[in-house]
C-alpha atoms as a PDB file:
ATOM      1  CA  UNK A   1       0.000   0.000   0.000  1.00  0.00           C
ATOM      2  CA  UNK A   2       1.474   3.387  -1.109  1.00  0.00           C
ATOM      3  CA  UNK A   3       0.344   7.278   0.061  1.00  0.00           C
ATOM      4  CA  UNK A   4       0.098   9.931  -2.494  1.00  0.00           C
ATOM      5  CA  UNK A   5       0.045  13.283  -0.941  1.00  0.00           C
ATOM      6  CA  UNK A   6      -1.643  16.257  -1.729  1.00  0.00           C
ATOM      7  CA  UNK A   7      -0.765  20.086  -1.602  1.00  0.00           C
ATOM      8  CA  UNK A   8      -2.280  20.208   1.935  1.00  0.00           C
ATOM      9  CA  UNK A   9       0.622  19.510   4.323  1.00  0.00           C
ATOM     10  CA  UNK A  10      -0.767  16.357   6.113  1.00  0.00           C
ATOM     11  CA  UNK A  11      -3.149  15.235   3.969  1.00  0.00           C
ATOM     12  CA  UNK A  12      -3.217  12.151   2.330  1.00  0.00           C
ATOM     13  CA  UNK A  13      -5.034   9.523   0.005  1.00  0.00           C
ATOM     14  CA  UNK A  14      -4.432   5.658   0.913  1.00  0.00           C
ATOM     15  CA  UNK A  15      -3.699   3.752  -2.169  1.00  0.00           C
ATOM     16  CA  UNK A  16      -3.944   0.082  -2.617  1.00  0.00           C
ATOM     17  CA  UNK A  17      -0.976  -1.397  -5.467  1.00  0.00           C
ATOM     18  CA  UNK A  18      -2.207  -4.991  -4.874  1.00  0.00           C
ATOM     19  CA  UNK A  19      -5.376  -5.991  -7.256  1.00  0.00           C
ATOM     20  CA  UNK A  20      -8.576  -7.029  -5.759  1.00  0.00           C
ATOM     21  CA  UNK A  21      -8.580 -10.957  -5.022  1.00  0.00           C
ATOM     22  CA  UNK A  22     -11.421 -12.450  -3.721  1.00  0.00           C
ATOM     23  CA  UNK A  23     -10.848 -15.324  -1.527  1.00  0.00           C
ATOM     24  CA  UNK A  24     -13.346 -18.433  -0.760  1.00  0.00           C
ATOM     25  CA  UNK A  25     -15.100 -18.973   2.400  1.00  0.00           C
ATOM     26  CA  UNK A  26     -13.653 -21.850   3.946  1.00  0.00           C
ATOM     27  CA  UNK A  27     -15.717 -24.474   4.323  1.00  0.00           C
ATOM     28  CA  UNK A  28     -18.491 -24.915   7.395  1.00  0.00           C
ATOM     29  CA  UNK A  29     -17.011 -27.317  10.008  1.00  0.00           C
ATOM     30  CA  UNK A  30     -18.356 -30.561   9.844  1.00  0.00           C
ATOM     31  CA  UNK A  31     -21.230 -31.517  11.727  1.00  0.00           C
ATOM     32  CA  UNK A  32     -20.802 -33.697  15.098  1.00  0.00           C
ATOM     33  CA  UNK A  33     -22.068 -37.206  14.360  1.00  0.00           C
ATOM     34  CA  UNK A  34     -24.170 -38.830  17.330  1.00  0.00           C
ATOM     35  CA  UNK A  35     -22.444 -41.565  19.786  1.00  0.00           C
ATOM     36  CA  UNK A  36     -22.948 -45.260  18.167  1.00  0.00           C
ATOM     37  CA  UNK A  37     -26.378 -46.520  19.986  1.00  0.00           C
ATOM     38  CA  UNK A  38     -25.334 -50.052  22.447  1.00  0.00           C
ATOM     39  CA  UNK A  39     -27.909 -52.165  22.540  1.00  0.00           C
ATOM     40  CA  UNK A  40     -28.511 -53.402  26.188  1.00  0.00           C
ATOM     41  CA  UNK A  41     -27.404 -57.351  26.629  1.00  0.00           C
ATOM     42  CA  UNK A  42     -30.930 -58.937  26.757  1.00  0.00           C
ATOM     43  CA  UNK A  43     -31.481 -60.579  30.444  1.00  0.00           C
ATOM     44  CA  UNK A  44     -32.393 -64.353  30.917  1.00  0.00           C
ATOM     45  CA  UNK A  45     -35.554 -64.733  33.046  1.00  0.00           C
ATOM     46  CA  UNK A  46     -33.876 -67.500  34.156  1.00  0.00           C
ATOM     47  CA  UNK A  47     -31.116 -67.912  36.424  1.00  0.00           C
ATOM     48  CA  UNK A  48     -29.879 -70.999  37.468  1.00  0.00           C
ATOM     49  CA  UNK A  49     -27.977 -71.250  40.867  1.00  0.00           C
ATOM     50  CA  UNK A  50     -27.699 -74.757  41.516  1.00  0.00           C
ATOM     51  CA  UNK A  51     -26.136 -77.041  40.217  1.00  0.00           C
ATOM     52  CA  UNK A  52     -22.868 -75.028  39.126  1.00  0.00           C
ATOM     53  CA  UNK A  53     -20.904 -76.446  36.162  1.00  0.00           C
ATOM     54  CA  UNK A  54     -19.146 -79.516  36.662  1.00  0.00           C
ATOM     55  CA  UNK A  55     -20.757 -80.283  39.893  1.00  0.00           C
ATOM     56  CA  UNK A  56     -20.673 -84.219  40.788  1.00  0.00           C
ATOM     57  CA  UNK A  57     -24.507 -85.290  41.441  1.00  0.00           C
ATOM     58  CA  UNK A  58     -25.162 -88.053  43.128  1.00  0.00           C
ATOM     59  CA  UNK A  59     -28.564 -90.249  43.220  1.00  0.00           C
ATOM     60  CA  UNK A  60     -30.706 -87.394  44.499  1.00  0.00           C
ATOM     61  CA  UNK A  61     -29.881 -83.467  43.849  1.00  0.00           C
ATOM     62  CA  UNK A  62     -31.228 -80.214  43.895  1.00  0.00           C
ATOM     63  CA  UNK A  63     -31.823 -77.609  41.322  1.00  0.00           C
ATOM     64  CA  UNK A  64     -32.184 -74.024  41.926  1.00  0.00           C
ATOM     65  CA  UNK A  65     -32.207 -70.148  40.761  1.00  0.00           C
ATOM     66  CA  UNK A  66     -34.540 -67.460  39.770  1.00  0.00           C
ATOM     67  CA  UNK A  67     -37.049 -67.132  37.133  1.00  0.00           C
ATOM     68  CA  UNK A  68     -39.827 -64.663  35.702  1.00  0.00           C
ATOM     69  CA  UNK A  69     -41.251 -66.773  33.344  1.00  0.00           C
ATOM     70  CA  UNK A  70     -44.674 -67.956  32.143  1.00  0.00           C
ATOM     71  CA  UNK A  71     -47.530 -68.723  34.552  1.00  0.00           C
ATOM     72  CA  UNK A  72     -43.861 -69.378  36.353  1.00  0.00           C
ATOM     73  CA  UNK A  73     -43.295 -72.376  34.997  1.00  0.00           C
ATOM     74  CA  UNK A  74     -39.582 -73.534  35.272  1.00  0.00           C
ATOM     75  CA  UNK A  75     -39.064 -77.222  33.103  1.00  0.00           C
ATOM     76  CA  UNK A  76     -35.877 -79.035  33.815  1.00  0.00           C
ATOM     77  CA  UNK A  77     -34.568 -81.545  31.913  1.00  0.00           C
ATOM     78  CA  UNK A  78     -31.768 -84.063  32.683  1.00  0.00           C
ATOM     79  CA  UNK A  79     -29.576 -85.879  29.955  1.00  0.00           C
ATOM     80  CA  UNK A  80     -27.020 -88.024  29.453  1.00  0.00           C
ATOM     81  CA  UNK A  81     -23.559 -87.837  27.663  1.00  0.00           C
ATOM     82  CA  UNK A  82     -25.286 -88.714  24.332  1.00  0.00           C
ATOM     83  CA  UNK A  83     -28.023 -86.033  24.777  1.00  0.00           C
ATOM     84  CA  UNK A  84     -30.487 -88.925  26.275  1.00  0.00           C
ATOM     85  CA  UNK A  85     -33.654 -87.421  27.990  1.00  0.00           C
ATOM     86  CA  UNK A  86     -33.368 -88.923  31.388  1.00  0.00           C
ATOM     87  CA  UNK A  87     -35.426 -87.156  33.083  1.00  0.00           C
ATOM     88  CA  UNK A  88     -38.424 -84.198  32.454  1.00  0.00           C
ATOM     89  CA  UNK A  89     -39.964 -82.344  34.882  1.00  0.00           C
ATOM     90  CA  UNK A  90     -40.723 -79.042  35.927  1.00  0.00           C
ATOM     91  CA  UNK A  91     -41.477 -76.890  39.003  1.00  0.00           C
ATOM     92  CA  UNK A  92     -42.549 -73.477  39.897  1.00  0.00           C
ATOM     93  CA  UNK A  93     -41.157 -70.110  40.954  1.00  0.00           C
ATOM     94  CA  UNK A  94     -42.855 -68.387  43.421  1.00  0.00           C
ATOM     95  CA  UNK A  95     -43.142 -64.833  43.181  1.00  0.00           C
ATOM     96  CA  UNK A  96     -45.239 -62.048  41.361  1.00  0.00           C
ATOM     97  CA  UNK A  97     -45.856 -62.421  38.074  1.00  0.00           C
ATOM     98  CA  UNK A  98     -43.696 -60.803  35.668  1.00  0.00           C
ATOM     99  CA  UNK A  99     -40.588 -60.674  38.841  1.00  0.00           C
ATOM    100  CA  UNK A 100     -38.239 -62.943  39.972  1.00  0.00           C
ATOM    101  CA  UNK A 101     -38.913 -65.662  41.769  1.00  0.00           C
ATOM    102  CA  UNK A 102     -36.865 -68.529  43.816  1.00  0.00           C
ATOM    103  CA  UNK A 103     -37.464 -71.951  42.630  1.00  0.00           C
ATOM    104  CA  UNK A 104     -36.372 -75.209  43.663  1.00  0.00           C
ATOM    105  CA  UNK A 105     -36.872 -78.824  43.651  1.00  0.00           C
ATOM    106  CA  UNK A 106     -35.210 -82.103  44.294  1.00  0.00           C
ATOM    107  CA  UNK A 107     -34.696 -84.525  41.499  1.00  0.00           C
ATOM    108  CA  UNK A 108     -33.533 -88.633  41.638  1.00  0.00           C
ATOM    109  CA  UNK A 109     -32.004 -90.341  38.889  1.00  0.00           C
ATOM    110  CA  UNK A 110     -31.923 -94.073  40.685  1.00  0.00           C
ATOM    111  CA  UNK A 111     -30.765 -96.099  37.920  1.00  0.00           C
ATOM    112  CA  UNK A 112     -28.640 -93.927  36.056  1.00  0.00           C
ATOM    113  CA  UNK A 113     -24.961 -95.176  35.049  1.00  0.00           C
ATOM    114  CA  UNK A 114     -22.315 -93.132  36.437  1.00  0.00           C
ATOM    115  CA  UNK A 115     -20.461 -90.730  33.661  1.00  0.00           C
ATOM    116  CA  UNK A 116     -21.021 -86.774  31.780  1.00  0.00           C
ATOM    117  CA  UNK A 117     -24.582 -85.330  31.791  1.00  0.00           C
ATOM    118  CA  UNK A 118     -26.272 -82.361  31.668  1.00  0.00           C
ATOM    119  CA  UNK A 119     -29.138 -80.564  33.788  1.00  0.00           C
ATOM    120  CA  UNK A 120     -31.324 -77.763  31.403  1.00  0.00           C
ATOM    121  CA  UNK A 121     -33.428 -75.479  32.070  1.00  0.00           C
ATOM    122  CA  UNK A 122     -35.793 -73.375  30.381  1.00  0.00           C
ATOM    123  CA  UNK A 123     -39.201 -72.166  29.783  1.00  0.00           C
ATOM    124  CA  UNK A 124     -41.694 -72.453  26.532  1.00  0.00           C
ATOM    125  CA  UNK A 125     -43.557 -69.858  24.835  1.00  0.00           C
ATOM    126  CA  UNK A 126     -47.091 -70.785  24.767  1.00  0.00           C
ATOM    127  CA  UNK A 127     -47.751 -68.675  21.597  1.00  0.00           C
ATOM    128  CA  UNK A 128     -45.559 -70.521  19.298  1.00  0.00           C
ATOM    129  CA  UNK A 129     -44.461 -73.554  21.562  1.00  0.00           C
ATOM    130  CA  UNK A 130     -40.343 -72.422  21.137  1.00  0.00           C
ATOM    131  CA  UNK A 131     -37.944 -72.663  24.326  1.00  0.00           C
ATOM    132  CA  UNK A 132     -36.838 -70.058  25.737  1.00  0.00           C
ATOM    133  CA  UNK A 133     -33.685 -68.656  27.586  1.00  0.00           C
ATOM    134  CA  UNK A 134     -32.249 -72.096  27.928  1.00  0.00           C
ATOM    135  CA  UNK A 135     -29.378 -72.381  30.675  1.00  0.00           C
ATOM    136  CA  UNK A 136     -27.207 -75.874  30.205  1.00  0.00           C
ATOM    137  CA  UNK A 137     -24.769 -77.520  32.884  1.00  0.00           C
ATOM    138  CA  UNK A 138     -22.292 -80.073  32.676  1.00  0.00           C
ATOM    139  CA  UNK A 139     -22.513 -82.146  35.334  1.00  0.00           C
ATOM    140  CA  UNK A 140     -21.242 -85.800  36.322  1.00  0.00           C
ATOM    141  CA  UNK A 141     -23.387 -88.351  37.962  1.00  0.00           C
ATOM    142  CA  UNK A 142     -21.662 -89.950  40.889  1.00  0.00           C
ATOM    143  CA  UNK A 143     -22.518 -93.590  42.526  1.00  0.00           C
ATOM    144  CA  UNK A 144     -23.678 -93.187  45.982  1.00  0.00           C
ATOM    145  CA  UNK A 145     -20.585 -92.008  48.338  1.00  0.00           C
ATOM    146  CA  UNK A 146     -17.952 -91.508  45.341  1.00  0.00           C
ATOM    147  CA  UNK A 147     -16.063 -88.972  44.658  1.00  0.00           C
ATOM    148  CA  UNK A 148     -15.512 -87.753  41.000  1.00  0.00           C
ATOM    149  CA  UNK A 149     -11.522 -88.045  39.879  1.00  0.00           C
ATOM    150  CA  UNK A 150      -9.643 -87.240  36.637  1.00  0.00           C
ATOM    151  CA  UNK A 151      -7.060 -89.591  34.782  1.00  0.00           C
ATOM    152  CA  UNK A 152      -5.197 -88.011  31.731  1.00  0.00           C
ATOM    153  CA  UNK A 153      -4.889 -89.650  28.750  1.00  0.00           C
ATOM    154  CA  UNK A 154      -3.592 -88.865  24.948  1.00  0.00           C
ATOM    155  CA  UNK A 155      -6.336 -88.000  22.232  1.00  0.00           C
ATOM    156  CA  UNK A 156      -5.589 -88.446  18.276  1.00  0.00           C
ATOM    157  CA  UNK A 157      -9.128 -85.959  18.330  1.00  0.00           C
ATOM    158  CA  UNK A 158      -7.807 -83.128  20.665  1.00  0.00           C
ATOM    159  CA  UNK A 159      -4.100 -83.201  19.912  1.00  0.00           C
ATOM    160  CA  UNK A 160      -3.659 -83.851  16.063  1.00  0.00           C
ATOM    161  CA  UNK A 161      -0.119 -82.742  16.109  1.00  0.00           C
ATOM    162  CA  UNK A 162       0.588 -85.719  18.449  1.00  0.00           C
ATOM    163  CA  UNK A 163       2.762 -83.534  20.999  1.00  0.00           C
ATOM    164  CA  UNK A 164       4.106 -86.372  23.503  1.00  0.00           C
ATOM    165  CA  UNK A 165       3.618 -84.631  27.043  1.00  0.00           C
ATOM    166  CA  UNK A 166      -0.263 -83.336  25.910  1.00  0.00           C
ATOM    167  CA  UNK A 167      -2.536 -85.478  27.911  1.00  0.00           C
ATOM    168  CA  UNK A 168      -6.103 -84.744  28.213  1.00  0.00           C
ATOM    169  CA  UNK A 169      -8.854 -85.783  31.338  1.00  0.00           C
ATOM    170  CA  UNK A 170     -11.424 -87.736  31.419  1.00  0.00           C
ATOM    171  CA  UNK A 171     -13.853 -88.920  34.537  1.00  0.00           C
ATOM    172  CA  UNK A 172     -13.392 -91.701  36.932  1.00  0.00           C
ATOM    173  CA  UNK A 173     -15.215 -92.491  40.317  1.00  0.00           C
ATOM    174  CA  UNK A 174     -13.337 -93.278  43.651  1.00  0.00           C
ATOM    175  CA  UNK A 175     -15.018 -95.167  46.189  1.00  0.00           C
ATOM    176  CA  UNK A 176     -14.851 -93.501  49.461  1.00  0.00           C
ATOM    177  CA  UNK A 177     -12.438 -94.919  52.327  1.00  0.00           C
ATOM    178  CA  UNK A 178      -9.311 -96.084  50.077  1.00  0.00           C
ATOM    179  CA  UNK A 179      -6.195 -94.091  49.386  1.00  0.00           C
ATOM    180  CA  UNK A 180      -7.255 -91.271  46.767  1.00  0.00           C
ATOM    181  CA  UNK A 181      -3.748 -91.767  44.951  1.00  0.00           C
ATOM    182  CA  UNK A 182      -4.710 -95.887  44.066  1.00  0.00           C
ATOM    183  CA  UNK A 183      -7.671 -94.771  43.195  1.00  0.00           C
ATOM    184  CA  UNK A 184      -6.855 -92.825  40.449  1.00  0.00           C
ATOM    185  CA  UNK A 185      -3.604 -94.508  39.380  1.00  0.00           C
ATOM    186  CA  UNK A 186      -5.604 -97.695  38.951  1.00  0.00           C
ATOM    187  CA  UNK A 187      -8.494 -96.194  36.730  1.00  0.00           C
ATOM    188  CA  UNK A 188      -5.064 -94.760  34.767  1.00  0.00           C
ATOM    189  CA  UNK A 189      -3.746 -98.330  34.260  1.00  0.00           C
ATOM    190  CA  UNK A 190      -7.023 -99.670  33.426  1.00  0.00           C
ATOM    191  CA  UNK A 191      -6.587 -97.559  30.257  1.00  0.00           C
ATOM    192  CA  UNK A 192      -9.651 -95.690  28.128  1.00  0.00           C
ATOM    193  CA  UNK A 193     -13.310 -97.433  28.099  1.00  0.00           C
ATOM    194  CA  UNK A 194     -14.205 -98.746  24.348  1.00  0.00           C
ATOM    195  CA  UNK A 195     -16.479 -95.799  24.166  1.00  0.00           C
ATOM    196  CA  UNK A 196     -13.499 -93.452  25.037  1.00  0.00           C
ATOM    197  CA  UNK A 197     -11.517 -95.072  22.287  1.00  0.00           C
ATOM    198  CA  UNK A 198     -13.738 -94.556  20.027  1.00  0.00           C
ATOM    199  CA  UNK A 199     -13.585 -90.849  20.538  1.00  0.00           C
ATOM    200  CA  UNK A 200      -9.341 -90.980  19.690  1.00  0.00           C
ATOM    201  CA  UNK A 201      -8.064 -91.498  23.675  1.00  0.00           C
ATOM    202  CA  UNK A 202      -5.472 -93.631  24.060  1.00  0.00           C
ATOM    203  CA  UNK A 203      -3.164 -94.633  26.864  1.00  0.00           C
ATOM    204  CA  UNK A 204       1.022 -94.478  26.175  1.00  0.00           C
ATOM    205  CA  UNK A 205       1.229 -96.933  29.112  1.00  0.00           C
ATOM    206  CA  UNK A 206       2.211-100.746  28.256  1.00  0.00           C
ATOM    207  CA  UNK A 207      -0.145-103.429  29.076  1.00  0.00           C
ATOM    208  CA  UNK A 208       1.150-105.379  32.389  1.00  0.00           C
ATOM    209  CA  UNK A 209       2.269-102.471  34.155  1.00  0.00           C
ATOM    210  CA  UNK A 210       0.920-102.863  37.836  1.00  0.00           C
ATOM    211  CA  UNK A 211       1.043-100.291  41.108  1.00  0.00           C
ATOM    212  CA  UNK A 212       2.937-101.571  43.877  1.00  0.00           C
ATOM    213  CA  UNK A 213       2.665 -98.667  46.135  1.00  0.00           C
ATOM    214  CA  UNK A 214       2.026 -94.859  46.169  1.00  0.00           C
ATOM    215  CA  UNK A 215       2.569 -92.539  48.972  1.00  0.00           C
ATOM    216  CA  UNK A 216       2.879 -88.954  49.543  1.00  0.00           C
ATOM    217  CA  UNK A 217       5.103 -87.501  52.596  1.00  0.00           C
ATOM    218  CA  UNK A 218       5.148 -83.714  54.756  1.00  0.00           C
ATOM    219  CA  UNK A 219       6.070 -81.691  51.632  1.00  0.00           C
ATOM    220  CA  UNK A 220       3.620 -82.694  48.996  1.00  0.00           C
ATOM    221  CA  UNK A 221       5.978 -85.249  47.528  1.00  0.00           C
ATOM    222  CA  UNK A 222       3.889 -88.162  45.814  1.00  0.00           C
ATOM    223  CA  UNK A 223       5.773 -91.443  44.968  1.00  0.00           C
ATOM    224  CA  UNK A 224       4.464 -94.007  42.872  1.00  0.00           C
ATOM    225  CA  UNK A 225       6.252 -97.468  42.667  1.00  0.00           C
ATOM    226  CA  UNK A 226       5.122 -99.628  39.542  1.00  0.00           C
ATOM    227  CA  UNK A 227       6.494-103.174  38.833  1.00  0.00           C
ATOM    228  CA  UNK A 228       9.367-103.559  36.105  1.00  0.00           C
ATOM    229  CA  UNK A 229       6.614-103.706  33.099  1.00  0.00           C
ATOM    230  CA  UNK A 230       7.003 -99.769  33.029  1.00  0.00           C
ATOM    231  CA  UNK A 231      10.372 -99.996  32.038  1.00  0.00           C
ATOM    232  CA  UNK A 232       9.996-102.092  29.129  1.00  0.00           C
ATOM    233  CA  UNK A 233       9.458 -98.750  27.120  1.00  0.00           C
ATOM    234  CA  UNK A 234      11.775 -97.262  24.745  1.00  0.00           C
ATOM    235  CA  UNK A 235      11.313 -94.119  23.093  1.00  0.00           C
ATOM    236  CA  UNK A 236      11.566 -90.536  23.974  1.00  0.00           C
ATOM    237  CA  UNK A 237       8.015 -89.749  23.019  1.00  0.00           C
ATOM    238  CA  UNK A 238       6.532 -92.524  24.576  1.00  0.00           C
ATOM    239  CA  UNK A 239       8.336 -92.137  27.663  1.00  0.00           C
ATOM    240  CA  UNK A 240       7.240 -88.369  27.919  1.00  0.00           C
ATOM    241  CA  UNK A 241       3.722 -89.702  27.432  1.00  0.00           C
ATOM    242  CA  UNK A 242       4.021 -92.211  30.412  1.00  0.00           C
ATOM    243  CA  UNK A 243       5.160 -89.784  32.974  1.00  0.00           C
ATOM    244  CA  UNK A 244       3.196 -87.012  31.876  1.00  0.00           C
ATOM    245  CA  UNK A 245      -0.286 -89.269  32.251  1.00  0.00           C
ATOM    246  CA  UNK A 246       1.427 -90.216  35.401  1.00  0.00           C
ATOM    247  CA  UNK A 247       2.039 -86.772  36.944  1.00  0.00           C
ATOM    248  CA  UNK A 248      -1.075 -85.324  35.620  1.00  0.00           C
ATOM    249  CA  UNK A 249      -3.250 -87.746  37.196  1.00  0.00           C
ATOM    250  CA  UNK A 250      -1.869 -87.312  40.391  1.00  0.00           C
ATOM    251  CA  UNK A 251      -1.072 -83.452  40.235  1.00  0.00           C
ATOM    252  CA  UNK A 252      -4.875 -82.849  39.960  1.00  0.00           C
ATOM    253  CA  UNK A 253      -5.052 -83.423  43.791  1.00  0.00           C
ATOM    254  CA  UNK A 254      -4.279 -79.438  45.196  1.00  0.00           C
ATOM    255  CA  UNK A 255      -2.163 -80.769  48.063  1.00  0.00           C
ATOM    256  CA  UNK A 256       0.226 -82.647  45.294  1.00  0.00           C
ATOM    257  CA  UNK A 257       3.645 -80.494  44.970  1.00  0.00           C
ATOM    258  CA  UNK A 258       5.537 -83.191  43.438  1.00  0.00           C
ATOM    259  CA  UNK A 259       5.569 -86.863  41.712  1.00  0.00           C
ATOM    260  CA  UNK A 260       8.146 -89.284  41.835  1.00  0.00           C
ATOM    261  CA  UNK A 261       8.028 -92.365  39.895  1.00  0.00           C
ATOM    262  CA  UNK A 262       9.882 -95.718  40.803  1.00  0.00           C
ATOM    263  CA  UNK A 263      10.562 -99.376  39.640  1.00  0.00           C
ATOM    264  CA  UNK A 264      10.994-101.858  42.540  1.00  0.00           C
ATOM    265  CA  UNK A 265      11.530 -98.781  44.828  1.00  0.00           C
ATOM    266  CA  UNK A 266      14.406 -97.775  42.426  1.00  0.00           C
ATOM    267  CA  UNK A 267      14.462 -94.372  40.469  1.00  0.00           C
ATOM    268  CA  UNK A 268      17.387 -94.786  38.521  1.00  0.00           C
ATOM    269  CA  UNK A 269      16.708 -94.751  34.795  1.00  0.00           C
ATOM    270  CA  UNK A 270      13.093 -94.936  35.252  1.00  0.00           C
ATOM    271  CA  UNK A 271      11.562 -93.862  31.729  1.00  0.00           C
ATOM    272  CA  UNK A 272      14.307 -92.702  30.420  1.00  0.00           C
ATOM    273  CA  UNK A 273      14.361 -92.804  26.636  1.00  0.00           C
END
């Protein structure tokens, strides 16, 4: 910008040198875009408390929770491993319709083989007959006075890739009164049923092998002696196998720190490849 000036001491004309440009509006800013919407986890009417998954039943049990259901109608339904109807029933929650209500009832399942099962509960919608809000527990059916117990076996079906040490559980039953330890390490020797087979378990453990003894000391420290059939294994795989469906099957008892495996009381060169 330049200043011509006139005749008039102190006055002046502004003058501009630089031509008129006209410059764009910038653009508006954009517009604040609303918070995705979360849709709200739909609540089960039901709620099953008892029994919890896993839980060992034995020849009568109870089943329990909360429901705000239909004319409060709770039906149960008890199965086997094979999805078997054992059992169907139902029984009612008590409380106002349209809120929760307790329900509970005691169930008996007198001839039924121990082994894997399920309890199920739900409720059916009268206008088109569908179940609803389904709730489904594993559970195990015990023999009167046994306790549930795990041996560890290999499995062609869960471990493709054949890793030696991978051993996988399945469900045994140990009479009350008898050392916990035997227990167990006997249902290990006595290998997968037919039916277990069938479904790719398999034991590493040769045929012939026998417990002698198995105790555990102060410290945690469980020993298991086997006769001299254990040692007729050669092989670093199979070896890793044998002591890890060995140790597995007894680590699964919490007070177990250690496991020590002997021949004849000896632990030289026991399963070593």
């Amino acid at each position: 910008m330049g200043f011509v000036f006139g005749r008039s001491s102190g006055d002046f004309l502004a003058v501009t040198d630089a031509p008129n440009v006209n410059h764009p509006a910038p653009p508006p800013p954009p517009k604040p875009t609303a918070a995705p919407k979360i849709q709200p986890k739909a609540e089960k009417n039901i709620v099953l408390e008892v029994p919890v998954e896993g839980a060992a039943l034995a020849e009568r049990f109870a089943v329990s929770g909360r429901a705000r259901v239909f004319e409060n109608n709770v039906e149960i339904e008890v199965k086997d491993a094979d999805g078997k109807v054992l059992l169907k029933t139902f029984t009612t929650a008590v409380g106002e319709a349209g809120q929760f209500g307790r329900f509970e009832t005691e169930l008996a399942l007198p001839d039924q083989q121990p082994g894997e099962g399920t309890v199920e509960v739900y409720w059916t919608d009268v206008s088109d007959g569908t179940t609803r809000d389904r709730i489904i527990r594993k559970v195990i059916f015990a023999p009167g006075g046994a306790m549930p117990i795990k041996v560890f076996f290999g499995s062609s079906a869960l471990d493709p890739d054949a890793f030696c040490d991978r051993t996988f559980p399945v469900i045994r039953f140990a009479a009350g009164g008898g050392s916990i330890y035997r227990s167990a390490l006997e249902a290990l020797l006595a290998g997968p049923t037919a039916a277990e087979k069938a479904q790719g378990y398999f034991s590493s453990l040769p045929p012939g092998v026998k417990l002698k003894s198995v105790v555990n000391d102060a410290s945690g420290t469980v020993t298991a002696d086997f006769n001299t059939e254990l040692k007729r294994v050669a092989g670093s795989c199979r070896v890793s196998a044998i002591a890890a469906q060995i140790k597995e099957t007894l680590k699964q008892f919490p007070e177990t720190r250690d496991v020590v495996i002997s021949v004849e009381g000896k632990t030289e060169d026991v399963l070593q490849p």
